[in-house]
Every structure is written in structure tokens, then in C-alpha cells.
N, C-alpha and C. Protein backbone atom coordinates (compact mmCIF):
# COMPACT_ATOMS: atom_id res chain seq x y z
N UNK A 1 0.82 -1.18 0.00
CA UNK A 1 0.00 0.00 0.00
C UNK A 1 0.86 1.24 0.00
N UNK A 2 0.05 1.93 -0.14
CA UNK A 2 0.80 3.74 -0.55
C UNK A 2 0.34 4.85 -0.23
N UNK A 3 0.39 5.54 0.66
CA UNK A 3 -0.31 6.73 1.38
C UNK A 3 -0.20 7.54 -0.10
N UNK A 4 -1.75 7.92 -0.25
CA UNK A 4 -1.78 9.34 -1.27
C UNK A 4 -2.33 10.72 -0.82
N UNK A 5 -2.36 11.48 -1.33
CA UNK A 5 -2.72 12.85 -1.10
C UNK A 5 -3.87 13.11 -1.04
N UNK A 6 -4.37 13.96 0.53
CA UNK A 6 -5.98 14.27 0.93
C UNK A 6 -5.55 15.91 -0.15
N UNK A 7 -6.98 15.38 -0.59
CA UNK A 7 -7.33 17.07 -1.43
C UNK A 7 -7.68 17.70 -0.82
N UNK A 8 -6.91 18.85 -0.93
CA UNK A 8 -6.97 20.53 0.09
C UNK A 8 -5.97 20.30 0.84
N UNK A 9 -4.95 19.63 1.48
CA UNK A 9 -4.19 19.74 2.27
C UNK A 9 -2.77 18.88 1.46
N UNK A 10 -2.55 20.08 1.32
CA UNK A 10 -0.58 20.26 1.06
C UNK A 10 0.26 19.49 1.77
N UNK A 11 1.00 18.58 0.82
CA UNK A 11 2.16 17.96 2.09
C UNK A 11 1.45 16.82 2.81
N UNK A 12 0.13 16.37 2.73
CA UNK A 12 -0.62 15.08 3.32
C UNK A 12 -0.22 14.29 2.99
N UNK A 13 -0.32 13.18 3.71
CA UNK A 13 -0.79 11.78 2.81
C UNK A 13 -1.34 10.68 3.49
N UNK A 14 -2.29 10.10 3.23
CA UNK A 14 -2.82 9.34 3.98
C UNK A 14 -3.28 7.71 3.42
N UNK A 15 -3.62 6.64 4.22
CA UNK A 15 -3.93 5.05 3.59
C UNK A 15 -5.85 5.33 3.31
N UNK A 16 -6.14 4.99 2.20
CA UNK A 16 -7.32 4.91 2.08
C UNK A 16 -8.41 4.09 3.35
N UNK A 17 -9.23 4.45 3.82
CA UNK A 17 -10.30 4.01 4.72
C UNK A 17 -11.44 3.33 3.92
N UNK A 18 -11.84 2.04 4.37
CA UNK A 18 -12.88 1.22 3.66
C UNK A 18 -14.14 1.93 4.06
N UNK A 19 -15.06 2.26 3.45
CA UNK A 19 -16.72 2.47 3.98
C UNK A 19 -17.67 2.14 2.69
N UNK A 20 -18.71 1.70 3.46
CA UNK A 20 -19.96 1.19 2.89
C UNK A 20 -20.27 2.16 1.39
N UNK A 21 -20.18 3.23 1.56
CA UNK A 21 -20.96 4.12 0.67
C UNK A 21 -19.49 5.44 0.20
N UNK A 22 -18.52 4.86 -0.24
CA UNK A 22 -17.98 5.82 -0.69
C UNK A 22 -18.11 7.03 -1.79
N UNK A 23 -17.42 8.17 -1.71
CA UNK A 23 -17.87 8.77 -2.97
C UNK A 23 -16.34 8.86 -4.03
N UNK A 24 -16.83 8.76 -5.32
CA UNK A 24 -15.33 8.77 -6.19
C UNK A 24 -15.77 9.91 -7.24
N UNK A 25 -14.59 10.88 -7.04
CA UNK A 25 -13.89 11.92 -7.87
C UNK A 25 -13.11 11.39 -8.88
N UNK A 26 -13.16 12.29 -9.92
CA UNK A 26 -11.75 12.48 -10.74
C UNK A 26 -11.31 13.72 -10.41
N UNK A 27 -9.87 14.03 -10.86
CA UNK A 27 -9.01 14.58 -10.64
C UNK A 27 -9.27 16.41 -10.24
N UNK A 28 -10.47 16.29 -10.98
CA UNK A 28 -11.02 17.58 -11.24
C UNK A 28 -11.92 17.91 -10.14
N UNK A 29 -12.40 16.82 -9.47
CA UNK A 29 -13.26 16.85 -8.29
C UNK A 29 -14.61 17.04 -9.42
N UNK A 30 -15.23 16.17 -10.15
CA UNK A 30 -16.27 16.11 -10.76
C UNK A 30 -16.37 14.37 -9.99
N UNK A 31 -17.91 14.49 -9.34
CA UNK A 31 -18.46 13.91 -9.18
C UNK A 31 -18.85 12.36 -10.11
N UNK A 32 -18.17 11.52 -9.61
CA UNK A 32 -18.53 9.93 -10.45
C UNK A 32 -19.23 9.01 -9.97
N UNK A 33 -19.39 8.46 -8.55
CA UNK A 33 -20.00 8.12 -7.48
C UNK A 33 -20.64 8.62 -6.56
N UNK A 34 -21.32 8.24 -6.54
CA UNK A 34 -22.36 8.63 -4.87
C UNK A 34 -23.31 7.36 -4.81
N UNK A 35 -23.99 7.37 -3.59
CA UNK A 35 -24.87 6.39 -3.55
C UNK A 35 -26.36 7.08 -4.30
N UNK A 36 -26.47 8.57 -4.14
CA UNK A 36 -27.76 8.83 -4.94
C UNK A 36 -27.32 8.87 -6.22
N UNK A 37 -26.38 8.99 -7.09
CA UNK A 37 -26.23 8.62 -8.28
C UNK A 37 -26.43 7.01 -8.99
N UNK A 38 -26.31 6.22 -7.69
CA UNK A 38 -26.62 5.07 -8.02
C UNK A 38 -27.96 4.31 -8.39
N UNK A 39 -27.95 2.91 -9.11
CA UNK A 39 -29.85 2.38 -8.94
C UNK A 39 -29.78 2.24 -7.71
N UNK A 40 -31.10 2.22 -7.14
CA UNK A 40 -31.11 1.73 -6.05
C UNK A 40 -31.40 0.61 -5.45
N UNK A 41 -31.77 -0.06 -6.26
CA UNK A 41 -31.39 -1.74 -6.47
C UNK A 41 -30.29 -2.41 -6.17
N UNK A 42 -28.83 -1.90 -6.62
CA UNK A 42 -27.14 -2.64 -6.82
C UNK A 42 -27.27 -1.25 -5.09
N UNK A 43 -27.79 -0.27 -5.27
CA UNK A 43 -27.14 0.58 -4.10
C UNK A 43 -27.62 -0.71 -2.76
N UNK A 44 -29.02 -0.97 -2.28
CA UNK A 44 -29.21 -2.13 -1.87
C UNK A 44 -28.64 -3.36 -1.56
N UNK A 45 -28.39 -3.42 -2.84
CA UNK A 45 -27.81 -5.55 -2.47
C UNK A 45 -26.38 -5.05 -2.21
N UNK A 46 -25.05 -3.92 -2.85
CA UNK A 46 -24.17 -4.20 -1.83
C UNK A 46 -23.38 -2.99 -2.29
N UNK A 47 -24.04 -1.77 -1.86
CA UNK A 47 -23.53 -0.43 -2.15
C UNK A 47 -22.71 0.00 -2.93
N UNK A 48 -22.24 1.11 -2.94
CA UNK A 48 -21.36 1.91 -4.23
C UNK A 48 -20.17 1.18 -4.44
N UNK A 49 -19.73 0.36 -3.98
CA UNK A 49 -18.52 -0.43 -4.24
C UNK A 49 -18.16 -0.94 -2.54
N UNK A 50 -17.08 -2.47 -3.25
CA UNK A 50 -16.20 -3.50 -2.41
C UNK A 50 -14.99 -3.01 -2.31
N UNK A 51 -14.45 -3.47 -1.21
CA UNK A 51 -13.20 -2.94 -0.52
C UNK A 51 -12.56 -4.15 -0.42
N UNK A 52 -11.34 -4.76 -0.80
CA UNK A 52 -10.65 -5.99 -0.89
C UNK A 52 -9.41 -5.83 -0.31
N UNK A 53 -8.63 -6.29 0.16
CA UNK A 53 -7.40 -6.16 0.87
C UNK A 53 -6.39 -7.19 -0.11
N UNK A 54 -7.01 -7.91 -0.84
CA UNK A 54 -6.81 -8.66 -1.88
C UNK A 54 -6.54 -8.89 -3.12
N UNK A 55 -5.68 -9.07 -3.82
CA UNK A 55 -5.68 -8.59 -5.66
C UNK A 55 -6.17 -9.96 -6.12
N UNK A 56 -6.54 -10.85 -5.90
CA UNK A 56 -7.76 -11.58 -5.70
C UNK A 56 -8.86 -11.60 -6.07
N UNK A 57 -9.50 -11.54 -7.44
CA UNK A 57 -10.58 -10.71 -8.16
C UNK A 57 -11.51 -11.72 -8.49
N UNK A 58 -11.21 -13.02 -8.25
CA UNK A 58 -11.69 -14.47 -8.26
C UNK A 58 -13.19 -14.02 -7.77
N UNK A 59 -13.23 -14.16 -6.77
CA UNK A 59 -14.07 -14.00 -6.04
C UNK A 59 -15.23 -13.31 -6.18
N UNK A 60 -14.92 -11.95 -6.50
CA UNK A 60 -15.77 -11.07 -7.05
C UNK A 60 -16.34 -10.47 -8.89
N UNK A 61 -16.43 -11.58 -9.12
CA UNK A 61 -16.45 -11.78 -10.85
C UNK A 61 -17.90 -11.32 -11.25
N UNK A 62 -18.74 -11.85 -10.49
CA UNK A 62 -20.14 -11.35 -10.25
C UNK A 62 -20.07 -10.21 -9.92
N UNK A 63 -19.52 -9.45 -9.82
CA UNK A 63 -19.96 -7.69 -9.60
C UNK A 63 -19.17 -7.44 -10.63
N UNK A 64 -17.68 -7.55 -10.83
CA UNK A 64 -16.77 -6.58 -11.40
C UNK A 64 -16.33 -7.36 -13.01
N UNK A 65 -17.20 -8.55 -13.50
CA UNK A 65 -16.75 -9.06 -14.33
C UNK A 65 -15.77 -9.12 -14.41
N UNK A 66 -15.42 -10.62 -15.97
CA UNK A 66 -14.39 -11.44 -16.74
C UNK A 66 -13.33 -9.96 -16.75
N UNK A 67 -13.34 -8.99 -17.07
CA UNK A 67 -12.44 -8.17 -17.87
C UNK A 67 -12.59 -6.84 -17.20
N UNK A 68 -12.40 -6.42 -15.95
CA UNK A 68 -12.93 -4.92 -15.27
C UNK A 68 -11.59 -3.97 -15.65
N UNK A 69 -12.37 -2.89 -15.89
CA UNK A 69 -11.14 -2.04 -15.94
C UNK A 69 -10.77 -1.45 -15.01
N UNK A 70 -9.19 -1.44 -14.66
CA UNK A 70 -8.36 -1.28 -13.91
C UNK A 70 -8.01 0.27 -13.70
N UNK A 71 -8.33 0.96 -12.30
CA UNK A 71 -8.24 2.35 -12.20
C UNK A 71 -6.93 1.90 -10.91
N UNK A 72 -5.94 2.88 -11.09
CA UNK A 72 -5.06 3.57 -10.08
C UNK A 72 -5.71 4.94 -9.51
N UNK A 73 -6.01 4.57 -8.12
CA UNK A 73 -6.12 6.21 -7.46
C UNK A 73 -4.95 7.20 -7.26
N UNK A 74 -5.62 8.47 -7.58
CA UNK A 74 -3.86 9.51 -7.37
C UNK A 74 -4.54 10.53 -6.10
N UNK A 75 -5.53 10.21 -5.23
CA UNK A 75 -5.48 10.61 -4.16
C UNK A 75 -6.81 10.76 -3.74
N UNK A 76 -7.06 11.05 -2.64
CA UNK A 76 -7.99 10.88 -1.60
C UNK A 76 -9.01 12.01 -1.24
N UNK A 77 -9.90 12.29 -1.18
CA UNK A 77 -11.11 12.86 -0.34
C UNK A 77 -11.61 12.89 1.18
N UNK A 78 -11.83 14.01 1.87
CA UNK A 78 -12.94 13.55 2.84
C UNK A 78 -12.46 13.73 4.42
N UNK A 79 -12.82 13.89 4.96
CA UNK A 79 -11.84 14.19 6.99
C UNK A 79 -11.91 12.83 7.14
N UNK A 80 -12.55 11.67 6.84
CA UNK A 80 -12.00 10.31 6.72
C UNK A 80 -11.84 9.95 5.51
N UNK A 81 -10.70 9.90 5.37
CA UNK A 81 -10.32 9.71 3.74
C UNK A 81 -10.89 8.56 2.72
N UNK A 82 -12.24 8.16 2.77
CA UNK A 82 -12.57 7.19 2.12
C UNK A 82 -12.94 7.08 0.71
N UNK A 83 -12.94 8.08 0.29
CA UNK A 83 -13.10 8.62 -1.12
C UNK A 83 -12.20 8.90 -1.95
N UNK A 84 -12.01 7.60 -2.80
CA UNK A 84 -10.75 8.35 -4.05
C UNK A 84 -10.62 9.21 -5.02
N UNK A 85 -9.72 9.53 -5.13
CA UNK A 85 -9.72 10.30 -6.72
C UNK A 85 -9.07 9.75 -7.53
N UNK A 86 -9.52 9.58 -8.74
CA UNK A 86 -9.14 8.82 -9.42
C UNK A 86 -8.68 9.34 -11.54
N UNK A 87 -7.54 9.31 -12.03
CA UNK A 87 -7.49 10.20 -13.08
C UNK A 87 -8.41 10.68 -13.85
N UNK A 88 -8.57 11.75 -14.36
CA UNK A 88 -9.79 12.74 -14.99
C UNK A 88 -9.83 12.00 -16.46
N UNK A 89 -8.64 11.34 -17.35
CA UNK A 89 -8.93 10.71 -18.14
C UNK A 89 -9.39 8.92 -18.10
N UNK A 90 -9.21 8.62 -17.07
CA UNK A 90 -10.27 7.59 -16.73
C UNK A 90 -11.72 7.66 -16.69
N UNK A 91 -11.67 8.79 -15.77
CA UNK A 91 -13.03 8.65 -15.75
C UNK A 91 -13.78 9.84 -16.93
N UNK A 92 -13.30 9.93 -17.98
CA UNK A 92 -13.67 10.06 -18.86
C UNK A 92 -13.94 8.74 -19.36
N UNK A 93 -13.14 8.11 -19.64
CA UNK A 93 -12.94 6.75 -20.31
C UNK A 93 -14.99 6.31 -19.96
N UNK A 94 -15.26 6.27 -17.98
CA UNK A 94 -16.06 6.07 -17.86
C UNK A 94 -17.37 6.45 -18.34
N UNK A 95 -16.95 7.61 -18.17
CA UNK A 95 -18.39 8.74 -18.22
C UNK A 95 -19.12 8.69 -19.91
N UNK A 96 -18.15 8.45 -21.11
CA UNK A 96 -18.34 8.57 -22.16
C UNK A 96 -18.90 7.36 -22.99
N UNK A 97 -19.22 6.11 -22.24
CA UNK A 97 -19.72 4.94 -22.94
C UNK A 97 -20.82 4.09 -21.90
N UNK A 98 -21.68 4.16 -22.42
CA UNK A 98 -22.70 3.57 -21.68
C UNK A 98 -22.52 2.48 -20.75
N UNK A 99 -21.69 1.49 -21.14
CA UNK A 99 -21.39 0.57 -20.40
C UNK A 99 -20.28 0.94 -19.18
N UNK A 100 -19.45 1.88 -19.47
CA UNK A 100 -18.84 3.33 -18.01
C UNK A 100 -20.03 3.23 -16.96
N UNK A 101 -20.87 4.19 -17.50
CA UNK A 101 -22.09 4.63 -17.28
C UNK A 101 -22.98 3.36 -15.85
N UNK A 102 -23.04 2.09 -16.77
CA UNK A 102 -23.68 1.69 -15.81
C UNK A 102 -23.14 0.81 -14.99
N UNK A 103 -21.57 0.48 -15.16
CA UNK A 103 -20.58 0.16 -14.35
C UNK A 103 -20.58 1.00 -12.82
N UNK A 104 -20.26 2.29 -13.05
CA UNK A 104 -20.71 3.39 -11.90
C UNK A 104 -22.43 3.53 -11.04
N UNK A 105 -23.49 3.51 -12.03
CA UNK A 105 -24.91 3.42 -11.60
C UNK A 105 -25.24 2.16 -10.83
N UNK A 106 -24.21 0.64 -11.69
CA UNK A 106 -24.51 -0.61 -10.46
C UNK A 106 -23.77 -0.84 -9.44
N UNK A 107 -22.27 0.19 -9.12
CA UNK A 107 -21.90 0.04 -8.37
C UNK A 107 -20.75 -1.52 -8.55
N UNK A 108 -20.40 -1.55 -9.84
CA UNK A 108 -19.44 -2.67 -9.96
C UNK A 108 -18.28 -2.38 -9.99
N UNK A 109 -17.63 -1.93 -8.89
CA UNK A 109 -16.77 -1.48 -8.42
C UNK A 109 -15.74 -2.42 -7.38
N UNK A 110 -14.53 -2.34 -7.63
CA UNK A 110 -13.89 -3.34 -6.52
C UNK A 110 -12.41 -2.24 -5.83
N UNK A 111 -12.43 -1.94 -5.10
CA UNK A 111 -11.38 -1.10 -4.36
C UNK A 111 -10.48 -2.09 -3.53
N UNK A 112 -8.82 -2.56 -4.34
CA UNK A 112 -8.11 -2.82 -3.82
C UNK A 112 -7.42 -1.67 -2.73
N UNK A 113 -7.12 -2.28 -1.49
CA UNK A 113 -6.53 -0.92 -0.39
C UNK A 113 -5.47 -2.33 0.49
N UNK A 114 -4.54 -1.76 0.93
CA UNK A 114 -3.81 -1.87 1.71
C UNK A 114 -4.02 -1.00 3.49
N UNK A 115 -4.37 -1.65 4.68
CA UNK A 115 -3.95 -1.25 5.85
C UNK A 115 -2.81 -0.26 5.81
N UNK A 116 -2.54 0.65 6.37
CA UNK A 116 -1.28 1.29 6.95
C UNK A 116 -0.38 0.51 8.04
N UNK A 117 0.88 1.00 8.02
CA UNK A 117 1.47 0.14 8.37
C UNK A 117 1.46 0.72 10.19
N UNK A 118 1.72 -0.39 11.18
CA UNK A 118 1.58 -0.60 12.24
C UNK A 118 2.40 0.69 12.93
N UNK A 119 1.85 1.79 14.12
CA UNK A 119 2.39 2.64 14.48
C UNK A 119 3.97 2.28 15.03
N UNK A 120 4.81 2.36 14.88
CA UNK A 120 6.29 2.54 15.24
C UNK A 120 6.76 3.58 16.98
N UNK A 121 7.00 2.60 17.59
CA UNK A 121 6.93 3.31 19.10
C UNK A 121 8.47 4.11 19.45
């Protein structure tokens, strides 16, 4: 894992935090996720996205399909940092093809994260 940069604060860096209902930015801070952007059907059976500690994708094939496309976050959101940001030409990539579109609306999302490492006394 890799501490990235909370937006608005200079010189940060922090380990991403898992939560139920995250929200995801691009770079620009344009809105890609939310849970009211979502159906509320996939928001239901298992919210805006999975949190895996795992690169391990076996498992979750049923949400994120055979072939998911692969986002790197370049930094973080939020006074609990659970919200990524994620490149502005990705989520173009997303925003511009229907099947983007309802990748984000069902929430087929899989967030690999790493723990931070153990405080040092």
C-alpha cells in the first residue's frame, strides 16, 4: 500500500479508509460516485462499491466481471479519507460509454486498499 494525497491539504498523505458508501472523484473533483447517483437496487444488495485487501478478483467476478477495468487512485477525499480520486482521463474513459455509465450506476466497483502500516513506538 501507498499513502496518497488528501485534497486541500498540502504535504498530506494518507492510507485509504474502507466504507460502505464511498464517494469517487476524478481529478477535477467532478463527481462519479455517490450512492444517490446510483440504482437503487445494486445501491441495496451491496452499495457503491467493495473494498478488498486482496488482488484476488476471483471472487468477485459477479460484480466486477471477466475483464474490469483497472483504475489507479492519485489521491484521496474527505476528513475520513474514504473517497478516491481517481485520473480525470479515466473517468472520462467512464463517463463517455454507456457501459462506463452503468458500471458506476450498479456500483461494480472493486477497491483494492492496503492497511497502513503498524504505528512505530
Amino acid at each position: 500500500g501507498r499513502e496518497l494525497p488528501v485534497h486541500g491539504e498540502p504535504g498530506s498523505g494518507e492510507y485509504l479508509a474502507p466504507s460502505l458508501f464511498p464517494v469517487i472523484y476524478d481529478e477535477n473533483m467532478r463527481l462519479l460516485v455517490d450512492r444517490n447517483r446510483m440504482d437503487p437496487d445494486f445501491a441495496a444488495r451491496w452499495g457503491a462499491a467493495l473494498f478488498s485487501r486482496s488482488f484476488d478478483e476471483a471472487p468477485h467476478r459477479d460484480r466486477i466481471g471477466e475483464n474490469p477495468f483497472r483504475i489507479i487512485a492519485t489521491g484521496l477525499f474527505g476528513v475520513v479519507p474514504s473517497d478516491p480520486k481517481i485520473p480525470s482521463s479515466d473517468a472520462d474513459v467512464l463517463l463517455h460509454s454507456e457501459s462506463g455509465r452503468r458500471l458506476l450506476r450498479e456500483g461494480r466497483i472493486l477497491i483494492i486498499y492496503r492497511d497502513p502500516p503498524p504505528e512505530e513506538d
